[in-house]
C-alpha atoms as a PDB file:
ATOM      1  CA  UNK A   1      27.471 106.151 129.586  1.00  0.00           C
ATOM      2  CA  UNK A   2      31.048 107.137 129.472  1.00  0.00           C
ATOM      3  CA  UNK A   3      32.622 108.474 125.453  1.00  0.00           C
ATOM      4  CA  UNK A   4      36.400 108.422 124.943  1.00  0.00           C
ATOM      5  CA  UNK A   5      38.885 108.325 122.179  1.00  0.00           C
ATOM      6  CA  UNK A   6      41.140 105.085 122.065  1.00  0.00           C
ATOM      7  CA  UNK A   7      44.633 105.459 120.719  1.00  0.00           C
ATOM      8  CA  UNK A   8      46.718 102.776 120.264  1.00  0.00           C
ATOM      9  CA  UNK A   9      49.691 100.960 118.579  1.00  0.00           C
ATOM     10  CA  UNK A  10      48.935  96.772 118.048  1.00  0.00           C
ATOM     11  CA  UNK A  11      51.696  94.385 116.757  1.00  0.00           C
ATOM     12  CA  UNK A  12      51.123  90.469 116.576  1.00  0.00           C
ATOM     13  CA  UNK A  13      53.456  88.083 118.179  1.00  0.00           C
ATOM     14  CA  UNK A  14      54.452  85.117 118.158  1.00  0.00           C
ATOM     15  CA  UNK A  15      54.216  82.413 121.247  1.00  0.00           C
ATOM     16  CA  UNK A  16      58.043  83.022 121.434  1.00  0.00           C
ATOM     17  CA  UNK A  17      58.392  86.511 121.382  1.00  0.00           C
ATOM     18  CA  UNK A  18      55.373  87.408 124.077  1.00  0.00           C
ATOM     19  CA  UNK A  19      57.146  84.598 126.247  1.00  0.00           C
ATOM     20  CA  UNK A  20      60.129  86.130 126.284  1.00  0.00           C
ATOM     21  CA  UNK A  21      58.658  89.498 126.627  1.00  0.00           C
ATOM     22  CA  UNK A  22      56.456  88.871 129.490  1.00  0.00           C
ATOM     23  CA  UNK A  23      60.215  87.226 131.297  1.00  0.00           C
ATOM     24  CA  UNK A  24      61.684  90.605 130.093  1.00  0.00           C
ATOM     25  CA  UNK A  25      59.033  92.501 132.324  1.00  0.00           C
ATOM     26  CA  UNK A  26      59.242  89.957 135.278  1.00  0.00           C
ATOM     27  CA  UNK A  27      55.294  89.188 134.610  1.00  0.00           C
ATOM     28  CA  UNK A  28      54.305  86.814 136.964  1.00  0.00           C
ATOM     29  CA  UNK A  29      51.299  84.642 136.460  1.00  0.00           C
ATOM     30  CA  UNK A  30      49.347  86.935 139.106  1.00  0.00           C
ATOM     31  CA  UNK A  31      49.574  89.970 137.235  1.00  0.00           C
ATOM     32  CA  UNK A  32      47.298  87.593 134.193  1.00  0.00           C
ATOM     33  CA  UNK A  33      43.691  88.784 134.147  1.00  0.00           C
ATOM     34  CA  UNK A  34      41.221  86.954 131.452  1.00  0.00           C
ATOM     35  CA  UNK A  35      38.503  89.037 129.893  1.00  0.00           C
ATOM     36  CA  UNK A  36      35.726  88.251 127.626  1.00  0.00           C
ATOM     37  CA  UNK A  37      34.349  89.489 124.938  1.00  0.00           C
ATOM     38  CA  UNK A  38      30.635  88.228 123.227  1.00  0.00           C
ATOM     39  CA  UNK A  39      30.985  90.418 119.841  1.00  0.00           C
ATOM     40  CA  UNK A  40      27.669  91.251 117.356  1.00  0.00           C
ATOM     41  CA  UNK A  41      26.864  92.425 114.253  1.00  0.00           C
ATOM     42  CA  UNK A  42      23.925  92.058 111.713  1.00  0.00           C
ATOM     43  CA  UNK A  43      23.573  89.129 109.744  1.00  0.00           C
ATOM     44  CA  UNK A  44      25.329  91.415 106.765  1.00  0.00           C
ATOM     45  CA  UNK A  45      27.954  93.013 108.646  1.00  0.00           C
ATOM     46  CA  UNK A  46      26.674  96.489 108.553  1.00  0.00           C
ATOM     47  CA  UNK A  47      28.663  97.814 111.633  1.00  0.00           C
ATOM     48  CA  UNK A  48      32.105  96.003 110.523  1.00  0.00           C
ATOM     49  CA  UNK A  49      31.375  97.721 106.766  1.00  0.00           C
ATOM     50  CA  UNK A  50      31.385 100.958 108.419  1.00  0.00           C
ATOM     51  CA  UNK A  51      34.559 100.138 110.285  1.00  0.00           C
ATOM     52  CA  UNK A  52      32.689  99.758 113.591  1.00  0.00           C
ATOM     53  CA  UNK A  53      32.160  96.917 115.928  1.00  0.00           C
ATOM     54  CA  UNK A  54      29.898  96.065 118.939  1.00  0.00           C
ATOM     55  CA  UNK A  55      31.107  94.105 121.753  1.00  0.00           C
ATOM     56  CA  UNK A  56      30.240  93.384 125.478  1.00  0.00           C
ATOM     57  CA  UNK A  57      32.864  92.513 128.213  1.00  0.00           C
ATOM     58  CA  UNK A  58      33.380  90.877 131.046  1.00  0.00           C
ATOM     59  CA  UNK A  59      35.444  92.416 133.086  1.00  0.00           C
ATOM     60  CA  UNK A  60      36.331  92.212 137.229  1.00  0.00           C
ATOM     61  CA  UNK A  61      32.748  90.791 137.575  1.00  0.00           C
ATOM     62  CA  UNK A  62      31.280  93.599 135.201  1.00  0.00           C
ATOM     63  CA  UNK A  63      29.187  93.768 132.132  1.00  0.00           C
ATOM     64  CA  UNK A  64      29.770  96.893 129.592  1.00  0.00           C
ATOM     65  CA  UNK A  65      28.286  97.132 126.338  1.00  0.00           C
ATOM     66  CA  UNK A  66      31.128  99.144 123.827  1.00  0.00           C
ATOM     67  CA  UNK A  67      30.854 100.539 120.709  1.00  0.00           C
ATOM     68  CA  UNK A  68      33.785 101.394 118.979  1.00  0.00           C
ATOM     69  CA  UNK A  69      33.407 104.073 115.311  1.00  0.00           C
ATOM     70  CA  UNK A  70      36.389 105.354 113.473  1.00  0.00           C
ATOM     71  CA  UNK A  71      37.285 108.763 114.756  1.00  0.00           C
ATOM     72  CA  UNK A  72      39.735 111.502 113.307  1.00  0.00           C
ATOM     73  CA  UNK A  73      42.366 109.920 115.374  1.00  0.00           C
ATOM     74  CA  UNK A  74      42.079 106.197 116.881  1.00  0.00           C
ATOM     75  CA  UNK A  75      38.540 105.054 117.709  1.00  0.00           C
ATOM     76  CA  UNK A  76      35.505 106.727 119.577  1.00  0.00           C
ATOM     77  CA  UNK A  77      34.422 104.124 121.943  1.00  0.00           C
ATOM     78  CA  UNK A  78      31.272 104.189 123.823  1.00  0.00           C
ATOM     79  CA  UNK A  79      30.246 102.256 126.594  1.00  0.00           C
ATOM     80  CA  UNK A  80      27.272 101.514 128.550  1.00  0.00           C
ATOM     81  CA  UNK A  81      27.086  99.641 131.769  1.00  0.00           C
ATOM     82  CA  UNK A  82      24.873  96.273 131.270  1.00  0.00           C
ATOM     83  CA  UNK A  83      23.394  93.703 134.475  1.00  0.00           C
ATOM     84  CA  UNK A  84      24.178  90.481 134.290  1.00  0.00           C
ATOM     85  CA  UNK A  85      20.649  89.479 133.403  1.00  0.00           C
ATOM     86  CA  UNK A  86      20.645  92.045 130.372  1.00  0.00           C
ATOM     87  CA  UNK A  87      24.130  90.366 129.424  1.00  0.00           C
ATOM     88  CA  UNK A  88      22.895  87.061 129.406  1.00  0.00           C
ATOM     89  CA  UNK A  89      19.402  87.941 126.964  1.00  0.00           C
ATOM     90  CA  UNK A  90      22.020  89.554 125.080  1.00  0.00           C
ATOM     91  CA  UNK A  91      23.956  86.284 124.508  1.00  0.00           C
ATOM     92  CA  UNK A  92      21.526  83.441 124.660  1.00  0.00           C
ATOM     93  CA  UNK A  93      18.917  85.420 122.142  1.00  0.00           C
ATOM     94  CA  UNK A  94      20.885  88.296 120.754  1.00  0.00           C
ATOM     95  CA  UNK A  95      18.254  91.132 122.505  1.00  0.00           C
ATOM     96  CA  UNK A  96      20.436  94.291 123.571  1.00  0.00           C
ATOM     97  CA  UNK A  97      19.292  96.794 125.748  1.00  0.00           C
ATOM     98  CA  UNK A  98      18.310 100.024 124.986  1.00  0.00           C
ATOM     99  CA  UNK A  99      20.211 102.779 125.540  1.00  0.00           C
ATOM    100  CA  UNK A 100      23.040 105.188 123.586  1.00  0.00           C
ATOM    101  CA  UNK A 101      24.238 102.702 121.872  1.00  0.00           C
ATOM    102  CA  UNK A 102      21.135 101.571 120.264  1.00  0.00           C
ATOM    103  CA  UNK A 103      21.358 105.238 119.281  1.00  0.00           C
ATOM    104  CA  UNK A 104      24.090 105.535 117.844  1.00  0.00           C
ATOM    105  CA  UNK A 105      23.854 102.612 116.253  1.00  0.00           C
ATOM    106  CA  UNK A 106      20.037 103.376 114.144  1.00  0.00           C
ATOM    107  CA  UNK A 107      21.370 106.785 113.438  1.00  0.00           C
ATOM    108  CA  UNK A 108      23.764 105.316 111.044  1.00  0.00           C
ATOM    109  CA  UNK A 109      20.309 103.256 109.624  1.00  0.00           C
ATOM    110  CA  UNK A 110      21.402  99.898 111.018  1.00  0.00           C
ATOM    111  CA  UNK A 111      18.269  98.759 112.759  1.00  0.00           C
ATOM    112  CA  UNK A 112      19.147  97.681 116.498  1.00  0.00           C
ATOM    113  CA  UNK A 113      16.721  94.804 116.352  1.00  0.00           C
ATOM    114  CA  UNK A 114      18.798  93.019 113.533  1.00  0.00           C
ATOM    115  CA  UNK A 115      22.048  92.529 115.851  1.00  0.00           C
ATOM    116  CA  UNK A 116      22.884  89.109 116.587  1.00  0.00           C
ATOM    117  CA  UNK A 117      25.265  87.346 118.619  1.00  0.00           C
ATOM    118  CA  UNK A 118      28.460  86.089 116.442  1.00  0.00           C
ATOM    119  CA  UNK A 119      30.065  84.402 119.194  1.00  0.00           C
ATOM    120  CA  UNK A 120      33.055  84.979 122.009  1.00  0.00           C
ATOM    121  CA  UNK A 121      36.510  85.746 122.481  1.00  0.00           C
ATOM    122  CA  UNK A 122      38.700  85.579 125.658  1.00  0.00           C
ATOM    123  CA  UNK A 123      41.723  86.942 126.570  1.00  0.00           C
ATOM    124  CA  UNK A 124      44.250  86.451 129.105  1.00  0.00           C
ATOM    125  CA  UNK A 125      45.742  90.240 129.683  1.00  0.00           C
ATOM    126  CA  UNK A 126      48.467  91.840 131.732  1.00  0.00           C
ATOM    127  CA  UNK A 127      48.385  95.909 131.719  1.00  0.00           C
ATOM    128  CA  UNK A 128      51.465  97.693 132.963  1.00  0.00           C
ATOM    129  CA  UNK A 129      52.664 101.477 132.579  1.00  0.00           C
ATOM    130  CA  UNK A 130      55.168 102.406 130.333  1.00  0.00           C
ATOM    131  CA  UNK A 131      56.767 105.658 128.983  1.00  0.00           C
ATOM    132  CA  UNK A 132      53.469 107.746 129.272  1.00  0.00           C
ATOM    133  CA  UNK A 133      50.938 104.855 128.211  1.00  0.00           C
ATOM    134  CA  UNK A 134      49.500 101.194 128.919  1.00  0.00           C
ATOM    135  CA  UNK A 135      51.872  98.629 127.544  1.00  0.00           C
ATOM    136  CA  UNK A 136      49.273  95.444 126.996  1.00  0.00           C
ATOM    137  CA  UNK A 137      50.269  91.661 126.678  1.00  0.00           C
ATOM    138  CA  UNK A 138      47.074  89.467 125.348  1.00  0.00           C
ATOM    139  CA  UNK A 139      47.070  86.310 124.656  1.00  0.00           C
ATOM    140  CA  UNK A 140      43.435  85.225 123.068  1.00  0.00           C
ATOM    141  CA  UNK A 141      41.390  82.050 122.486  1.00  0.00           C
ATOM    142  CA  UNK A 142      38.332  81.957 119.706  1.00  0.00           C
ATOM    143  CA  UNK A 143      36.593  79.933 117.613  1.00  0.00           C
ATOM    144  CA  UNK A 144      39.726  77.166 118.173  1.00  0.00           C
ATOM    145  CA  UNK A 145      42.444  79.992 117.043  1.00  0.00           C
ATOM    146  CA  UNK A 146      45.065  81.369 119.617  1.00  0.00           C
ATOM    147  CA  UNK A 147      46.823  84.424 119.193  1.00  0.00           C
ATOM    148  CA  UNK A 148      49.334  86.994 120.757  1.00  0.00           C
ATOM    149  CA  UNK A 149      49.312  90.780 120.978  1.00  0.00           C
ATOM    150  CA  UNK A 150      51.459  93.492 121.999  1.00  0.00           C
ATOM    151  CA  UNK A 151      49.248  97.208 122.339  1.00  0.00           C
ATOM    152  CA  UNK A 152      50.756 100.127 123.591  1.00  0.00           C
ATOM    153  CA  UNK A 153      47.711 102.624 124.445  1.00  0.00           C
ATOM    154  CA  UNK A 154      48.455 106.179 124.366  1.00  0.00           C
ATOM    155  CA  UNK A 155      47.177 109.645 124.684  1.00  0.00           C
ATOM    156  CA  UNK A 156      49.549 111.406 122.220  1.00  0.00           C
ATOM    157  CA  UNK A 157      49.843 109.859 119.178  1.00  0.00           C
ATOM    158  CA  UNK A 158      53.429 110.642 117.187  1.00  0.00           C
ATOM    159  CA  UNK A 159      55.307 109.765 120.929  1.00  0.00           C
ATOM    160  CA  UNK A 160      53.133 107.322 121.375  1.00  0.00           C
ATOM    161  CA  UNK A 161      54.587 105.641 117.606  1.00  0.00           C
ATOM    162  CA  UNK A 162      58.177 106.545 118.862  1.00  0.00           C
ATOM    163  CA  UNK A 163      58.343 104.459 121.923  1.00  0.00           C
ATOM    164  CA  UNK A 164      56.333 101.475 120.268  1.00  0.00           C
ATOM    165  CA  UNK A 165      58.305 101.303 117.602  1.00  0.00           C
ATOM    166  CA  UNK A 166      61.823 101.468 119.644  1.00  0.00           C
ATOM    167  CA  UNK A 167      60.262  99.060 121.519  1.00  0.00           C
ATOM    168  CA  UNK A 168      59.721  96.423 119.117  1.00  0.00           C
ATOM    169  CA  UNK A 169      63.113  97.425 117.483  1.00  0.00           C
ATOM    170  CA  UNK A 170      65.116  96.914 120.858  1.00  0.00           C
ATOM    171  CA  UNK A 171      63.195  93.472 120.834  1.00  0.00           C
ATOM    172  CA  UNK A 172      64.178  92.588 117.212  1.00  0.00           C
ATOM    173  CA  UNK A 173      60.363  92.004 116.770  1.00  0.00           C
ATOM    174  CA  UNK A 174      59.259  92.851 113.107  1.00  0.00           C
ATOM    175  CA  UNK A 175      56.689  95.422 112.353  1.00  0.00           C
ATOM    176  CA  UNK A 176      53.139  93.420 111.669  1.00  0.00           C
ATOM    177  CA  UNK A 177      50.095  94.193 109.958  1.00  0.00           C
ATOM    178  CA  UNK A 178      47.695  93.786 113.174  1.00  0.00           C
ATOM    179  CA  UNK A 179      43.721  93.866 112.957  1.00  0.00           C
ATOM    180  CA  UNK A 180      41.515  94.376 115.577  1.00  0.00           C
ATOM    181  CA  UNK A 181      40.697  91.525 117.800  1.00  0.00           C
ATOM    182  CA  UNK A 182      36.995  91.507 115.978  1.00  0.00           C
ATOM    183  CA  UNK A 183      38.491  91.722 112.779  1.00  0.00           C
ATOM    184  CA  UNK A 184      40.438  88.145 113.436  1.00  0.00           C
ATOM    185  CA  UNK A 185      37.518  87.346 115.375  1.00  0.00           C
ATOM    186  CA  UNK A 186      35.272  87.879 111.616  1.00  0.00           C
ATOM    187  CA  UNK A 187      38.056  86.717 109.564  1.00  0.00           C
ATOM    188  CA  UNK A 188      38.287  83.389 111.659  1.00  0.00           C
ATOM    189  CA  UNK A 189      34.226  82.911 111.119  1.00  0.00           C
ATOM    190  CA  UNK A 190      34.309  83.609 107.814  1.00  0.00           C
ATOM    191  CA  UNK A 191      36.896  80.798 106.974  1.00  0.00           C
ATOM    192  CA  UNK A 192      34.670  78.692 109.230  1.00  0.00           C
ATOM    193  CA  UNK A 193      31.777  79.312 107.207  1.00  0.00           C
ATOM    194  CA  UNK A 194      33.532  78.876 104.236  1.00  0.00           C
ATOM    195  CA  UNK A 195      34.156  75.460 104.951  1.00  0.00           C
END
């Protein structure tokens, strides 16, 4: 079990500008790493109406259950190591392991047992440092959407702003109102089941 606060700065692009930005950092097509993410919730949303979301990923051959809860500053994300076998019950039946997160999840009175699987997200990531932080290029696939992302994660928060902004400025990329990969993720099923 590992706790640690995530700080960072998101911006949606468009197919354009992250081509062009992934040319202006000489990203080659080896540096591209794809990640997925299987994302749950109760049937009513409870952890998304407290601002919180539960996801496990895929990562280098690794399973980690995360849960991420507003903090003071950024997110408080908590992860827990799964197997692939617990991954998979996870997925096909929507049965999570035990553990912390369970915890912390029931002592916000969200019973663990009413978590369901909502369905998966992957994206196609390249991580480089830059000026003190992660700069991240994503480019994600779900439920027949596409998107692209810019993140810059940081430790300090008001230098952290300076350089992403100047960043996007040097770019002429407009300032975007950018949600949380599980918050398209929701928004996108919604519509779907609006349909």
């Amino acid at each position: 079990m590992s706790q640690n606060i995530e700080i960072e700065f998101k911006n949606m692009l468009t197919k354009k500008e992250y081509e062009r930005l992934l040319k202006e950092f000489n990203i080659d097509e080896t540096q591209i790493f794809s990640q997925e993410n299987h994302y749950f919730d109760t049937p009513d949303f409870a952890l998304k109406s407290l601002g919180a979301a539960l996801r496990i990923r895929k990562k280098d051959g690794a399973y980690e259950m995360t849960l991420k809860q507003p903090a003071a500053v950024g997110l408080l994300e908590t992860n827990q190591n799964l197997t692939a076998d617990e991954t998979s019950l996870a997925v096909k039946l929507g049965s999570l392991p035990a553990g912390i997160v369970q915890k912390l999840i029931e002592e916000n009175g969200i019973p663990f047992s009413k978590m369901e699987y909502f369905g998966s997200l992957v994206t196609h990531r390249v991580e480089i440092d830059y000026k003190n932080g992660v700069l991240v290029f994503d480019h994600s696939s779900y439920l027949g959407m596409e998107d692209y992302e810019l993140e810059f994660e940081v430790e300090d928060y008001q230098a952290g702003l300076k350089f992403f902004k100047d960043l996007l400025a040097q770019f002429m990329i407009p300032e975007r109102k950018t949600e949380n990969k599980i918050h398209r993720f929701y928004y996108q099923k919604f519509k779907q089941h609006e349909i």
